[in-house]
PDB file of N, CA and C in Angstrom:
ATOM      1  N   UNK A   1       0.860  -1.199   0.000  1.00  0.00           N
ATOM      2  CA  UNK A   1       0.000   0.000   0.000  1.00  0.00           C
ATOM      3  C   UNK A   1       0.888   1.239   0.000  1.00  0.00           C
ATOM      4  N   UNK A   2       0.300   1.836  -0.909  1.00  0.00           N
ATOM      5  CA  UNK A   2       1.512   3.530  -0.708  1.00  0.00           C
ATOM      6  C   UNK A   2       1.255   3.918   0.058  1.00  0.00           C
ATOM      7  N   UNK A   3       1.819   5.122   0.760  1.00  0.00           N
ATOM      8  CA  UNK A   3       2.129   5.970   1.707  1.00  0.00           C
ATOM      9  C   UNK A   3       1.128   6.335   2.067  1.00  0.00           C
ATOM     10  N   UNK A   4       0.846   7.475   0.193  1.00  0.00           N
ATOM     11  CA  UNK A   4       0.105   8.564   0.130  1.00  0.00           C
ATOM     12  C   UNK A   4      -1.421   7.979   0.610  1.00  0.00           C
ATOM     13  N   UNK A   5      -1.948   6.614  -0.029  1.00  0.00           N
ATOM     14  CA  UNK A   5      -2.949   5.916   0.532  1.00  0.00           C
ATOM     15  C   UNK A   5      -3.197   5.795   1.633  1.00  0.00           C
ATOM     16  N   UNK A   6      -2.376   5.180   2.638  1.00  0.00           N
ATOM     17  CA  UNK A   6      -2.501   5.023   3.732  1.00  0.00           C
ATOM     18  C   UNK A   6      -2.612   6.427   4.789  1.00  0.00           C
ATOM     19  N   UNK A   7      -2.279   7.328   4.244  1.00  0.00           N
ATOM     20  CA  UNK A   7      -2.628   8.876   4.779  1.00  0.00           C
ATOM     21  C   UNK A   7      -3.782   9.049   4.961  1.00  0.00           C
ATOM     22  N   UNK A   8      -4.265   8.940   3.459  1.00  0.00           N
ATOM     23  CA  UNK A   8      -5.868   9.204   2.999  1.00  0.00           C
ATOM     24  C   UNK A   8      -6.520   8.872   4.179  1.00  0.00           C
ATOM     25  N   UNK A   9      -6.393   7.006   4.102  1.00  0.00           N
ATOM     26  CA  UNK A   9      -7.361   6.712   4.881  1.00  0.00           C
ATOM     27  C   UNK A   9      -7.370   6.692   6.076  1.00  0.00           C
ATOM     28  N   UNK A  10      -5.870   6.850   6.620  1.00  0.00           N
ATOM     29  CA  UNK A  10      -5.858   7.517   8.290  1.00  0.00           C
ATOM     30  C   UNK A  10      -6.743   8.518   8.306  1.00  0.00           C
ATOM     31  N   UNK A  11      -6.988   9.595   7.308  1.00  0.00           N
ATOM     32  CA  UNK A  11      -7.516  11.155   7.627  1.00  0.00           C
ATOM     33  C   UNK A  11      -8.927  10.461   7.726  1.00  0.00           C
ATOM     34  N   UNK A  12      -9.427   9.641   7.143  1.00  0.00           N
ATOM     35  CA  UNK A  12     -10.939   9.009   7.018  1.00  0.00           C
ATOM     36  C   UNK A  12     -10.954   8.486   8.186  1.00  0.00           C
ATOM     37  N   UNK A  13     -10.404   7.807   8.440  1.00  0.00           N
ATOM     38  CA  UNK A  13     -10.670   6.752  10.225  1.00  0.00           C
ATOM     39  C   UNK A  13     -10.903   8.002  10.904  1.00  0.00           C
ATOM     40  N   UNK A  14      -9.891   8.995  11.143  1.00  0.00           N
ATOM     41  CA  UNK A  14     -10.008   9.928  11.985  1.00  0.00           C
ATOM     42  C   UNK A  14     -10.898  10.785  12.062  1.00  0.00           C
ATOM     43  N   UNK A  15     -11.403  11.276  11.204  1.00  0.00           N
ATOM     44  CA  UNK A  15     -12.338  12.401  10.980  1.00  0.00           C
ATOM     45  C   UNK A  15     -13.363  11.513  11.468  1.00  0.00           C
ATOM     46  N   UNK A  16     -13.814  10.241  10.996  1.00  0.00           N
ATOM     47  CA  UNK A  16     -15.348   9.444  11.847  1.00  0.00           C
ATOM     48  C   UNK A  16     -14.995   9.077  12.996  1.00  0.00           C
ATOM     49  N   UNK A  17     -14.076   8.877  13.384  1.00  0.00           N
ATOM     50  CA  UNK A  17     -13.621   8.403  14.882  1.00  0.00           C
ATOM     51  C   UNK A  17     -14.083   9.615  15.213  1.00  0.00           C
ATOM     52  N   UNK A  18     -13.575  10.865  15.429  1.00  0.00           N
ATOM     53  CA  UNK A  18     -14.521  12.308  15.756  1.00  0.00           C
ATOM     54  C   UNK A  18     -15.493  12.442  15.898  1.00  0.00           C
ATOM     55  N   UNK A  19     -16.264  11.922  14.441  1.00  0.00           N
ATOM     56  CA  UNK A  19     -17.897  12.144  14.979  1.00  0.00           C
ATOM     57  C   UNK A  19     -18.266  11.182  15.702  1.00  0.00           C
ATOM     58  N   UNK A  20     -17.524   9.887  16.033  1.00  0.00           N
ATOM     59  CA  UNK A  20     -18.135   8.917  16.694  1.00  0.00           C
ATOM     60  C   UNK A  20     -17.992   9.449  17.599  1.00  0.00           C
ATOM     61  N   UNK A  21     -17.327   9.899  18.469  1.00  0.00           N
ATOM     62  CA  UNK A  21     -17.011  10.393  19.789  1.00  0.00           C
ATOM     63  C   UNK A  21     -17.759  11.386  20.316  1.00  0.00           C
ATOM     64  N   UNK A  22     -17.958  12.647  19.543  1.00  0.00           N
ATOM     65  CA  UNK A  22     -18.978  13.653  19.018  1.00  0.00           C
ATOM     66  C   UNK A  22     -20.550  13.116  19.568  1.00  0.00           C
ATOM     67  N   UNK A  23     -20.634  12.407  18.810  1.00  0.00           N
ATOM     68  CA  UNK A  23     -22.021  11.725  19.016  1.00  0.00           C
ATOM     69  C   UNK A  23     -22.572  10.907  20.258  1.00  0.00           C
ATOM     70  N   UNK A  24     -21.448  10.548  20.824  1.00  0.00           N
ATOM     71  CA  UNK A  24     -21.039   9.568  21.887  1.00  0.00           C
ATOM     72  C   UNK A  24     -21.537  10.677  22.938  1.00  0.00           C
ATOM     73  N   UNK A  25     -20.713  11.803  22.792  1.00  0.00           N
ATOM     74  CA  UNK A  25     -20.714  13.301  23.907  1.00  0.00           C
ATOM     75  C   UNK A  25     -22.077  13.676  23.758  1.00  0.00           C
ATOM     76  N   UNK A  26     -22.340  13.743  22.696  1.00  0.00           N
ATOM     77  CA  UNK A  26     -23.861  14.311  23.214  1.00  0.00           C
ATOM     78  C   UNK A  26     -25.111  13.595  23.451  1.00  0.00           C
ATOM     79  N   UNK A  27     -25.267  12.257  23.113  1.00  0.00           N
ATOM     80  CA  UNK A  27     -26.371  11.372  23.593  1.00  0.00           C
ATOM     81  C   UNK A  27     -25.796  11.302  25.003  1.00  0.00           C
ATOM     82  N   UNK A  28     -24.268  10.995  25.604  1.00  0.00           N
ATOM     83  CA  UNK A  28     -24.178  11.061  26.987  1.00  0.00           C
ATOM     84  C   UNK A  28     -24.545  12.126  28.109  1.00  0.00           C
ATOM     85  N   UNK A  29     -24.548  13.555  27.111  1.00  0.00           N
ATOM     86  CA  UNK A  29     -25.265  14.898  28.075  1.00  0.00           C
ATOM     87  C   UNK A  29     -26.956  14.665  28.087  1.00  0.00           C
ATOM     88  N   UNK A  30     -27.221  13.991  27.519  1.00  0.00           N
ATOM     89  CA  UNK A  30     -28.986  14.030  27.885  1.00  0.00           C
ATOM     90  C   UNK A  30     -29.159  13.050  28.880  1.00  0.00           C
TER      91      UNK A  30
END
């Protein structure tokens, strides 16, 4: 796998790992 690929899809895991967490935070404040 190239590099440049494996960047990409780090930036993809990460950015939804965010909203998962995101989402996580606010169903846990109600």
């Amino acid at each position: 796998v190239p590099y440049s690929e494996t960047r990409e899809h780090i930036k993809k895991v990460m950015k939804s790992y965010r909203m998962y967490k995101r989402l996580v935070q606010v169903l846990s404040e109600e």
